[in-house]
N, C-alpha and C. Protein backbone atom coordinates (compact mmCIF):
# COMPACT_ATOMS: atom_id res chain seq x y z
N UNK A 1 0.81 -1.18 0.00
CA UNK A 1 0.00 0.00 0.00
C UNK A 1 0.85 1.24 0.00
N UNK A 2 0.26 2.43 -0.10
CA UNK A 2 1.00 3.47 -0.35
C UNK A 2 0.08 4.41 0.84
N UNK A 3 0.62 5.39 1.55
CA UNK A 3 -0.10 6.48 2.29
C UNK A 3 0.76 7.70 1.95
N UNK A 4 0.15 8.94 1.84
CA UNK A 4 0.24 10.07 1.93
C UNK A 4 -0.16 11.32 2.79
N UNK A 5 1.01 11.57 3.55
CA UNK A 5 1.06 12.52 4.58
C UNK A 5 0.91 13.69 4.54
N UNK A 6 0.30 14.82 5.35
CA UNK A 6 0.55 15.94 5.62
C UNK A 6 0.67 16.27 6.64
N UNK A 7 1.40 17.39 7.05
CA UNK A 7 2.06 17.61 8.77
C UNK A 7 1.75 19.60 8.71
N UNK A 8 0.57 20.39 8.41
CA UNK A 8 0.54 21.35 8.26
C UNK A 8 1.74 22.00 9.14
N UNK A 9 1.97 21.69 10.41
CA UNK A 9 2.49 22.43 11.49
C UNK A 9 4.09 22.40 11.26
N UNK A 10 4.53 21.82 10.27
CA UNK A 10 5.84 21.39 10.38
C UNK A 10 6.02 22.42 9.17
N UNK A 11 5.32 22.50 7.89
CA UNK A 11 6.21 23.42 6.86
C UNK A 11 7.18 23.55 5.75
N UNK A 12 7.78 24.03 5.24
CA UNK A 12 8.78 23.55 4.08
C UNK A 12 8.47 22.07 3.57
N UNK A 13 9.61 21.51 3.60
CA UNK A 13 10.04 19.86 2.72
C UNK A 13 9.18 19.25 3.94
N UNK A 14 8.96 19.39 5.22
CA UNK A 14 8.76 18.03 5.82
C UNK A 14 7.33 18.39 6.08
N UNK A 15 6.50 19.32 5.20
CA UNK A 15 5.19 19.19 4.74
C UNK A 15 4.51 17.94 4.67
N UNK A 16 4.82 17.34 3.76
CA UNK A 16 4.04 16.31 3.01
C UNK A 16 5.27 15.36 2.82
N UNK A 17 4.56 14.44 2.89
CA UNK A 17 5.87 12.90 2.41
C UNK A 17 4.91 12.00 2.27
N UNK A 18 5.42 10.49 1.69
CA UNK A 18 5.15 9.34 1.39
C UNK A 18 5.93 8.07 1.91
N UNK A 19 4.76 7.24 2.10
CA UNK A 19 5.61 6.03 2.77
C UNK A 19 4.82 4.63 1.73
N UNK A 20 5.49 4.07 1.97
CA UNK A 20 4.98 2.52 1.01
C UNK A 20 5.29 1.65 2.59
N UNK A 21 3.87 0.61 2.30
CA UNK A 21 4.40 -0.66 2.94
C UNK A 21 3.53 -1.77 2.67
N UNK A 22 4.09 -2.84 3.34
CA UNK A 22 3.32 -4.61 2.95
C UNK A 22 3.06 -4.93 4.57
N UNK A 23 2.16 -5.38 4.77
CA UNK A 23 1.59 -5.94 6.00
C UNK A 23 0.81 -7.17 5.34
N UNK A 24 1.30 -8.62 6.84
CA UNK A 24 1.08 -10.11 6.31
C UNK A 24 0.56 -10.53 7.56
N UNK A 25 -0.90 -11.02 7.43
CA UNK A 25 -1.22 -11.43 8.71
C UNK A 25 -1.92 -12.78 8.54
N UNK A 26 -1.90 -13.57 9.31
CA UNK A 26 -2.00 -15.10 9.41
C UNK A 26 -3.44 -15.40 10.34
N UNK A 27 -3.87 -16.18 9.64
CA UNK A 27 -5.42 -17.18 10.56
C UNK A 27 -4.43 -18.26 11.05
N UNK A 28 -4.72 -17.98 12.36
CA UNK A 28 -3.98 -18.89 13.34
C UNK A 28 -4.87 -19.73 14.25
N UNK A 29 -6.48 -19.83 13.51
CA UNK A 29 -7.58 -20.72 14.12
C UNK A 29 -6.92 -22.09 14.40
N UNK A 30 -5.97 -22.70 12.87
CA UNK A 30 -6.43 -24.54 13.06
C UNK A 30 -5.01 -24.54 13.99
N UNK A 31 -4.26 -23.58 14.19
CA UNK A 31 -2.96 -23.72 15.19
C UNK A 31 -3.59 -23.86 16.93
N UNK A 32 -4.70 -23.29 17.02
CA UNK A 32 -5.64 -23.51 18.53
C UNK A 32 -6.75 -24.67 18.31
N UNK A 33 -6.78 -24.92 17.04
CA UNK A 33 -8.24 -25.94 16.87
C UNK A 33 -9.21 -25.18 16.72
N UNK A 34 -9.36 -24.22 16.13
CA UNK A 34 -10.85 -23.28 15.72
C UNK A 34 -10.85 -23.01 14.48
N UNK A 35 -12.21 -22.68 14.34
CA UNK A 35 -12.45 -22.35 12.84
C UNK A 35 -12.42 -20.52 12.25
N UNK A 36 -12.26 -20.29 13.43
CA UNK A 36 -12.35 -18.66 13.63
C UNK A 36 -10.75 -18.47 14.40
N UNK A 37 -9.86 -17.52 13.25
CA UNK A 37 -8.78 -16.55 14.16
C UNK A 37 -9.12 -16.41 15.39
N UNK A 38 -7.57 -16.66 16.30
CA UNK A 38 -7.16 -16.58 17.91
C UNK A 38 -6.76 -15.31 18.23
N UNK A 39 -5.37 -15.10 17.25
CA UNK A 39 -4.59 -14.04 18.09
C UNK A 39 -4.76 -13.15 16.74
N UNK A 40 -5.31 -13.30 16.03
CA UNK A 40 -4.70 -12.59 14.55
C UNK A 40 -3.44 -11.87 14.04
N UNK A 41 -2.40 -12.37 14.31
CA UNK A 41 -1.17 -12.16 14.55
C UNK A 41 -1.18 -11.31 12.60
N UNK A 42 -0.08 -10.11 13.26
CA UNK A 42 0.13 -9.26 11.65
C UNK A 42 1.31 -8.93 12.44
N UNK A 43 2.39 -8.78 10.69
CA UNK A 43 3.38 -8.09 10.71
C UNK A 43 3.50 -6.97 9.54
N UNK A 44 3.76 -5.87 9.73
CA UNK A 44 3.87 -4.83 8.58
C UNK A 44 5.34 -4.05 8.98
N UNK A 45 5.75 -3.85 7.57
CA UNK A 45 6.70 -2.93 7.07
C UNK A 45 6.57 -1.57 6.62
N UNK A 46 6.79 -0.71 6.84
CA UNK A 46 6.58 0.97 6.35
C UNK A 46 7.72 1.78 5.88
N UNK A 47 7.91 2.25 4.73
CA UNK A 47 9.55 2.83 4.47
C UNK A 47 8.81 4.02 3.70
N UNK A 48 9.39 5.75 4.65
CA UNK A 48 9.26 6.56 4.07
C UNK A 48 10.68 6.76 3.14
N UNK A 49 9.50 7.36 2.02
CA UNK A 49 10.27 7.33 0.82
C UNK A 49 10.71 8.63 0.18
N UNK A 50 9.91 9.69 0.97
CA UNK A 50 10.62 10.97 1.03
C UNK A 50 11.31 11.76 2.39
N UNK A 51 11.05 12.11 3.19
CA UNK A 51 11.33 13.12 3.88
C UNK A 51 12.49 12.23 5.05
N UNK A 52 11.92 10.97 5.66
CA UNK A 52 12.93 10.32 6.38
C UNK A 52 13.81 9.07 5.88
N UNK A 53 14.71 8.72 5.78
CA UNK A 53 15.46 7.73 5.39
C UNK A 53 15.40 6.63 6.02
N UNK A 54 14.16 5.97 6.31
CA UNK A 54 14.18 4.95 7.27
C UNK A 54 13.25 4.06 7.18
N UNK A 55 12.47 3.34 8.22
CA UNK A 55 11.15 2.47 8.18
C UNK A 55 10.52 2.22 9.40
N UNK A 56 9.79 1.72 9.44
CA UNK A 56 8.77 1.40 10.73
C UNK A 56 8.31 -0.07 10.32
N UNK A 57 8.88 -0.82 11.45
CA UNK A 57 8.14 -2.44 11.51
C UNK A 57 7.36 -2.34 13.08
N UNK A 58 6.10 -3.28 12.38
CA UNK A 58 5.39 -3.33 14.03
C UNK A 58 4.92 -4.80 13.75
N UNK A 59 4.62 -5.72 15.00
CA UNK A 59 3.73 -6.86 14.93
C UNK A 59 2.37 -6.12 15.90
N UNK A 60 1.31 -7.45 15.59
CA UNK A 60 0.80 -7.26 16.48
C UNK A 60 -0.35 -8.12 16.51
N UNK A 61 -1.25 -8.27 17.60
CA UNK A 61 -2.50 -9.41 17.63
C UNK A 61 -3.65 -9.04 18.63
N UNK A 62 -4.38 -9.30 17.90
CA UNK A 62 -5.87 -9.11 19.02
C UNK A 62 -6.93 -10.40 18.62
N UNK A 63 -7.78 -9.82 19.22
CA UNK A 63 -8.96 -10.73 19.09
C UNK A 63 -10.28 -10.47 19.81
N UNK A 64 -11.15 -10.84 18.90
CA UNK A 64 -13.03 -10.53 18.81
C UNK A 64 -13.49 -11.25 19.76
N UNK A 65 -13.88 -10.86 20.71
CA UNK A 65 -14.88 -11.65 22.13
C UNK A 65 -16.29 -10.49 21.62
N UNK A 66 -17.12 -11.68 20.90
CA UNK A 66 -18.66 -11.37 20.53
C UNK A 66 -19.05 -12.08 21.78
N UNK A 67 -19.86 -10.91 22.47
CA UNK A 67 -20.79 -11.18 23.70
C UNK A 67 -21.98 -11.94 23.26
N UNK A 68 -22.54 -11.78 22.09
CA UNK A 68 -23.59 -13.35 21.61
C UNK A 68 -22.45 -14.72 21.85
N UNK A 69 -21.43 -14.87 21.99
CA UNK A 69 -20.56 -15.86 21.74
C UNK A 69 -20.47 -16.44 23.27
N UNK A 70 -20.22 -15.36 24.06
CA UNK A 70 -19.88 -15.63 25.28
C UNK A 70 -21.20 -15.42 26.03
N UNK A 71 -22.48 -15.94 25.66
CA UNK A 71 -23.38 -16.44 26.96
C UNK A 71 -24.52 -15.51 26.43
N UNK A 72 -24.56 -14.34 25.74
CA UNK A 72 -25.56 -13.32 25.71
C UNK A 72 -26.05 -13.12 24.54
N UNK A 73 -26.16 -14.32 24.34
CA UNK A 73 -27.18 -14.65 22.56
C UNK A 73 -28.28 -14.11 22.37
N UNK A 74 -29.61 -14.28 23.65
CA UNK A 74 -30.69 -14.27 24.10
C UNK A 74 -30.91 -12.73 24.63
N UNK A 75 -29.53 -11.78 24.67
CA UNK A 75 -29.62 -10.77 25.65
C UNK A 75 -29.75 -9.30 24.25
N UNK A 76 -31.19 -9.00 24.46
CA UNK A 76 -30.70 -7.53 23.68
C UNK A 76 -29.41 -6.38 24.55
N UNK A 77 -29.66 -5.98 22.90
CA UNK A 77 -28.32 -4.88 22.48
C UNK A 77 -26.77 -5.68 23.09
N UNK A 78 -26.60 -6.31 23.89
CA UNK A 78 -25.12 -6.85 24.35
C UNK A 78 -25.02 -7.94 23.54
N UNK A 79 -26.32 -8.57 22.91
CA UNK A 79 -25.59 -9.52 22.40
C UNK A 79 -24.95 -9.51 20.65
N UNK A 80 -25.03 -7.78 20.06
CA UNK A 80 -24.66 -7.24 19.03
C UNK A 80 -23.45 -6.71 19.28
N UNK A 81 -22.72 -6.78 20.70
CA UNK A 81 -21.46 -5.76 20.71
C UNK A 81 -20.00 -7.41 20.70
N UNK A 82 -19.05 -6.35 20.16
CA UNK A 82 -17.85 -7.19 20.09
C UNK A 82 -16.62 -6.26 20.81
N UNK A 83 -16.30 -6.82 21.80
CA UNK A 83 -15.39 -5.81 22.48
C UNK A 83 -13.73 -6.74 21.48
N UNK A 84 -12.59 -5.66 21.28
CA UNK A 84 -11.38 -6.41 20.57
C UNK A 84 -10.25 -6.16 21.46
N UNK A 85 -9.85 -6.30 22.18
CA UNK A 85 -8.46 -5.64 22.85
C UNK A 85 -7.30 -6.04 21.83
N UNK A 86 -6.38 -5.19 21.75
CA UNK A 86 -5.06 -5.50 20.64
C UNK A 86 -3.74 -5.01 21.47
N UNK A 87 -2.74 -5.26 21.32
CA UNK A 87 -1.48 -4.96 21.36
C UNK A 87 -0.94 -5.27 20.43
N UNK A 88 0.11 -3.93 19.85
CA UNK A 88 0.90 -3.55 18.54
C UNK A 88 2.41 -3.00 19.50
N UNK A 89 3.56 -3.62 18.78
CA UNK A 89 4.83 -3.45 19.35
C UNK A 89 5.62 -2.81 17.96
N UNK A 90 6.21 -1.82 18.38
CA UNK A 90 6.75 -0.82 16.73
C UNK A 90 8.35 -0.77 17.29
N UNK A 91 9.05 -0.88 15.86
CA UNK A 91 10.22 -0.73 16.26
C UNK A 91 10.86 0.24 15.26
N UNK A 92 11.55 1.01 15.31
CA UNK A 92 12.00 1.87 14.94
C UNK A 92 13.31 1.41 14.04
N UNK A 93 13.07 1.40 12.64
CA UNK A 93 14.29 0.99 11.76
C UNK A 93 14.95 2.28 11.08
N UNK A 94 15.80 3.47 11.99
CA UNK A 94 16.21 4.46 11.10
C UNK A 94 15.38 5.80 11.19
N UNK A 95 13.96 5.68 11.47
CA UNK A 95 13.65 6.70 11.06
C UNK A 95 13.85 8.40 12.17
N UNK A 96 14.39 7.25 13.21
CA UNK A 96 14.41 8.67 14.66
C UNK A 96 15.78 8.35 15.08
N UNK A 97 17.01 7.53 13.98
CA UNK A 97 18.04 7.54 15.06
C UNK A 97 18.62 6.50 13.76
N UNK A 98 20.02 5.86 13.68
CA UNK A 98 21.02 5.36 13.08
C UNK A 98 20.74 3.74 13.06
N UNK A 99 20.13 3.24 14.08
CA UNK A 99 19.84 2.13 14.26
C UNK A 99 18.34 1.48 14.57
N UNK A 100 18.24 -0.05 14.81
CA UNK A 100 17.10 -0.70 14.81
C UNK A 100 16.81 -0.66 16.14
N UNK A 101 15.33 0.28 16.64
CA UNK A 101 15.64 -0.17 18.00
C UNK A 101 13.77 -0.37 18.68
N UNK A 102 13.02 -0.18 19.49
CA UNK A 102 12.26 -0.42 20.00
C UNK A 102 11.58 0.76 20.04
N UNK A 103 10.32 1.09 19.16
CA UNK A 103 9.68 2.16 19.30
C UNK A 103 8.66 2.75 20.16
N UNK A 104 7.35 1.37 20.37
CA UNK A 104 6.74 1.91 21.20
C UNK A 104 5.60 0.34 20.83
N UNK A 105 4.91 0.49 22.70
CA UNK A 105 3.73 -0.29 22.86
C UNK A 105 2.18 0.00 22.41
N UNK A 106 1.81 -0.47 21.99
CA UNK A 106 0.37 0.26 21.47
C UNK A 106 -0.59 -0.85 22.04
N UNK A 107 -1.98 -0.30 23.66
CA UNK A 107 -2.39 -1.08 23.76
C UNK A 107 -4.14 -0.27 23.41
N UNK A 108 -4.61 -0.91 22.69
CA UNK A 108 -5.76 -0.66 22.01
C UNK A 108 -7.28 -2.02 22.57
N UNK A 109 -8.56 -1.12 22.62
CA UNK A 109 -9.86 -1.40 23.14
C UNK A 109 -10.57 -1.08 22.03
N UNK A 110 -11.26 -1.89 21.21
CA UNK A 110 -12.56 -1.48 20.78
C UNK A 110 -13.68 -2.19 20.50
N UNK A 111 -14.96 -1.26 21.03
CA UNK A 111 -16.05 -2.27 21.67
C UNK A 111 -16.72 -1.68 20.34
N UNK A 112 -17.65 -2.64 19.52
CA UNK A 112 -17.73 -2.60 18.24
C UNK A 112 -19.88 -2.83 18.45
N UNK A 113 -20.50 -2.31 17.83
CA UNK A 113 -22.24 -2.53 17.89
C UNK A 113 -22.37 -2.72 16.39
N UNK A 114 -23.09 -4.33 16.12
CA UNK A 114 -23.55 -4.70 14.81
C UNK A 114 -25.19 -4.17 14.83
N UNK A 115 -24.97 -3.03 14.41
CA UNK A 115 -26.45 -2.12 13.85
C UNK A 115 -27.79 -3.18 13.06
N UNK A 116 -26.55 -3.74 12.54
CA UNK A 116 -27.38 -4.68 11.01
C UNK A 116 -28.13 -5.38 12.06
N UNK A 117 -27.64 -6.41 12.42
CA UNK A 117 -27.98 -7.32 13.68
C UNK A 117 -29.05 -7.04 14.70
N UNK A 118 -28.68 -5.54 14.82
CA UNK A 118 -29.66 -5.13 16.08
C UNK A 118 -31.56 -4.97 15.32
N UNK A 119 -31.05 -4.51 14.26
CA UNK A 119 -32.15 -3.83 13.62
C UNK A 119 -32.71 -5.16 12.32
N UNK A 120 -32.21 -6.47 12.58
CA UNK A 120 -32.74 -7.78 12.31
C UNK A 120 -32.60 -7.05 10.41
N UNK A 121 -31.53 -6.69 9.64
CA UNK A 121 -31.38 -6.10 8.04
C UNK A 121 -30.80 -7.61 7.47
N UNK A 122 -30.93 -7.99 6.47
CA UNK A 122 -30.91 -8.95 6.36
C UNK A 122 -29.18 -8.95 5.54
N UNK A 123 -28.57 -9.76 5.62
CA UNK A 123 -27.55 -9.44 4.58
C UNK A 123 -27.37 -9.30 3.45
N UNK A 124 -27.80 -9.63 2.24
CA UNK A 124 -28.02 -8.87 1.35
C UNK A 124 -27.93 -7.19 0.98
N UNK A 125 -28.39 -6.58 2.30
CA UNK A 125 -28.21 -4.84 2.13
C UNK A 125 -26.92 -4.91 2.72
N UNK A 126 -26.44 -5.78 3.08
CA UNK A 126 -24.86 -4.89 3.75
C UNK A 126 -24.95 -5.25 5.49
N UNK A 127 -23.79 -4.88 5.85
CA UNK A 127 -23.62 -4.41 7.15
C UNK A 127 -22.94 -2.54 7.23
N UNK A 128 -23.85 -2.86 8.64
CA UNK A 128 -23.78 -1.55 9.34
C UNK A 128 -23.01 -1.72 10.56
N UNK A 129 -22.34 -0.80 10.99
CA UNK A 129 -21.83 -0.90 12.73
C UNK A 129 -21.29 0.74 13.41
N UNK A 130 -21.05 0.29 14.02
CA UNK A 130 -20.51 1.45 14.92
C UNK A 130 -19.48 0.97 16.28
N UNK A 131 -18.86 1.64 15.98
CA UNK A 131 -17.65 1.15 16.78
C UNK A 131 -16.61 2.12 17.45
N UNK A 132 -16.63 2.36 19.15
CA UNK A 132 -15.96 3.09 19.58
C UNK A 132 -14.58 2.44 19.98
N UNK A 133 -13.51 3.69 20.14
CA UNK A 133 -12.10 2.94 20.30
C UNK A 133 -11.23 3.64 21.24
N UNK A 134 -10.55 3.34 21.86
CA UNK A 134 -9.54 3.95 23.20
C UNK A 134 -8.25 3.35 22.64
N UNK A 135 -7.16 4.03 22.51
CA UNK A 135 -5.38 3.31 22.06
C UNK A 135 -4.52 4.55 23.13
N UNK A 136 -3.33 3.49 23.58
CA UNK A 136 -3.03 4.46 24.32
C UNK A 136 -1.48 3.81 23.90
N UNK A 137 -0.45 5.08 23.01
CA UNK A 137 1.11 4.28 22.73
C UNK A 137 1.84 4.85 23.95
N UNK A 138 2.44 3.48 24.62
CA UNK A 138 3.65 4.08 25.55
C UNK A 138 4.95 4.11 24.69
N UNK A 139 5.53 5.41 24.37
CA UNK A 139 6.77 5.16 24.05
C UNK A 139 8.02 4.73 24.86
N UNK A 140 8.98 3.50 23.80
CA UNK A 140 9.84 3.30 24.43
C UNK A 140 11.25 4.12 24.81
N UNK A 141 11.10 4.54 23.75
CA UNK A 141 12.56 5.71 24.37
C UNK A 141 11.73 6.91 23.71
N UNK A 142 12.47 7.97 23.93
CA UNK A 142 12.10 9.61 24.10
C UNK A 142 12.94 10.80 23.23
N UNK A 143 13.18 9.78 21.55
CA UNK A 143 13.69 10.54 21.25
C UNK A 143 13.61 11.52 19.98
N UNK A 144 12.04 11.06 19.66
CA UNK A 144 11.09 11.28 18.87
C UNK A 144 9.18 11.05 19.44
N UNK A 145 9.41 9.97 20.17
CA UNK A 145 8.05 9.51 20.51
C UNK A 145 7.48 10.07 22.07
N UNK A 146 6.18 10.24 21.90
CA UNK A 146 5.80 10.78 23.24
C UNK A 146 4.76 9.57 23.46
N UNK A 147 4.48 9.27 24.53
CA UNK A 147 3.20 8.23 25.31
C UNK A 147 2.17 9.25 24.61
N UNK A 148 0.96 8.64 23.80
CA UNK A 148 -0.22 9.44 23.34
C UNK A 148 -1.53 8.47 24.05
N UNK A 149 -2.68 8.88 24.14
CA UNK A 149 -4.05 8.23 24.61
C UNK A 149 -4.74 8.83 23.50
N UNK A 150 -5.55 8.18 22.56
CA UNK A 150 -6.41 8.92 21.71
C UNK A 150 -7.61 7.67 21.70
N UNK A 151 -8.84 8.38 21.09
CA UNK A 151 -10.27 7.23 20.72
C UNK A 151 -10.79 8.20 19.61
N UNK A 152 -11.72 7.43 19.61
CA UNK A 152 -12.73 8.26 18.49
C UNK A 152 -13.94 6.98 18.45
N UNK A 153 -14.81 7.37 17.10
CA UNK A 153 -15.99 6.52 16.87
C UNK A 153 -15.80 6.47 15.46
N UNK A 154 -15.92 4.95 15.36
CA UNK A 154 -16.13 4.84 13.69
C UNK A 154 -17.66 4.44 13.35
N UNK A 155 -18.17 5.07 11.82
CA UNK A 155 -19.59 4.00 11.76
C UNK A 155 -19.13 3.91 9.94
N UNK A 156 -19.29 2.45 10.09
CA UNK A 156 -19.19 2.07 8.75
C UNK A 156 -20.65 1.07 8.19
N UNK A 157 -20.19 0.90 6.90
CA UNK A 157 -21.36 0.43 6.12
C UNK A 157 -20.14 -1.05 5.25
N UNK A 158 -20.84 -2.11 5.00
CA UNK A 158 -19.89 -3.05 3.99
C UNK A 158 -20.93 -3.69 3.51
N UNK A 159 -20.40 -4.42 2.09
CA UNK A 159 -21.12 -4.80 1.37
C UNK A 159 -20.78 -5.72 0.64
């Protein structure tokens, strides 16, 4: 994939830049005996290709606890939510310093509401959801990275 940056606050050349990367993530169900992903284990690569000379590798894994799954089939509205907890580990290849080193922890919450589900839409029209999120990165060293807490709300539509 390709992303394109802007940094209004920064100015001149380190305005805008570009980064390319490949991210590979594995169904690791029949490794636990399930038919449904455990840890959903991903690894991605990121190499800006203008402004810094470097890259960003992170792993990372979570996983979907659907409250219909766990006991509350029978239970309105809880039994449409999917809470995900994740942890993402980033390491810093170059882009804040000369060497490969340990960038930062990323531990992430998001409790997810299947709209479609609630409101009995059949699939055929799609899914609907809404999904709030809490991530909080502790950085590991301090020489670019600060500890951040951010959330927001997503609502999407798929089809």
């Amino acid at each position: 994939g390709w992303i394109a940056y802007t940094f209004p606050q920064a100015g001149h050349d380190a305005y805008y830049t570009n980064e390319w990367y490949v991210s590979l993530s594995f169904d690791d169900g029949r490794l636990f005996g399930s038919e449904e992903p455990v840890l959903n284990p991903y690894v991605a690569y990121y190499l800006d290709t203008d402004d810094v000379d470097g890259g960003w590798l992170e792993w990372g894994i979570s996983h979907d606890f659907g409250l219909a799954d766990l006991g509350m089939d029978g239970t309105p509205v809880l039994k449409d939510i999917t809470i995900t907890p994740s942890l993402v580990m980033g390491i810093d290849n170059g882009q804040m310093g000369k060497s490969m080193r340990a960038g930062n922890l990323q531990y992430g919450l998001d409790i997810g509401y299947d709209i479609s589900s609630a409101l009995n839409i059949p699939q055929e029209y799609g899914s609907i959801s809404l999904t709030a999120f809490v991530y909080f990165s502790d950085a590991v060293h301090d020489a670019f990275l600060n500890d951040e807490l951010w959330g927001g709300v997503t609502f999407s539509y798929s089809w």
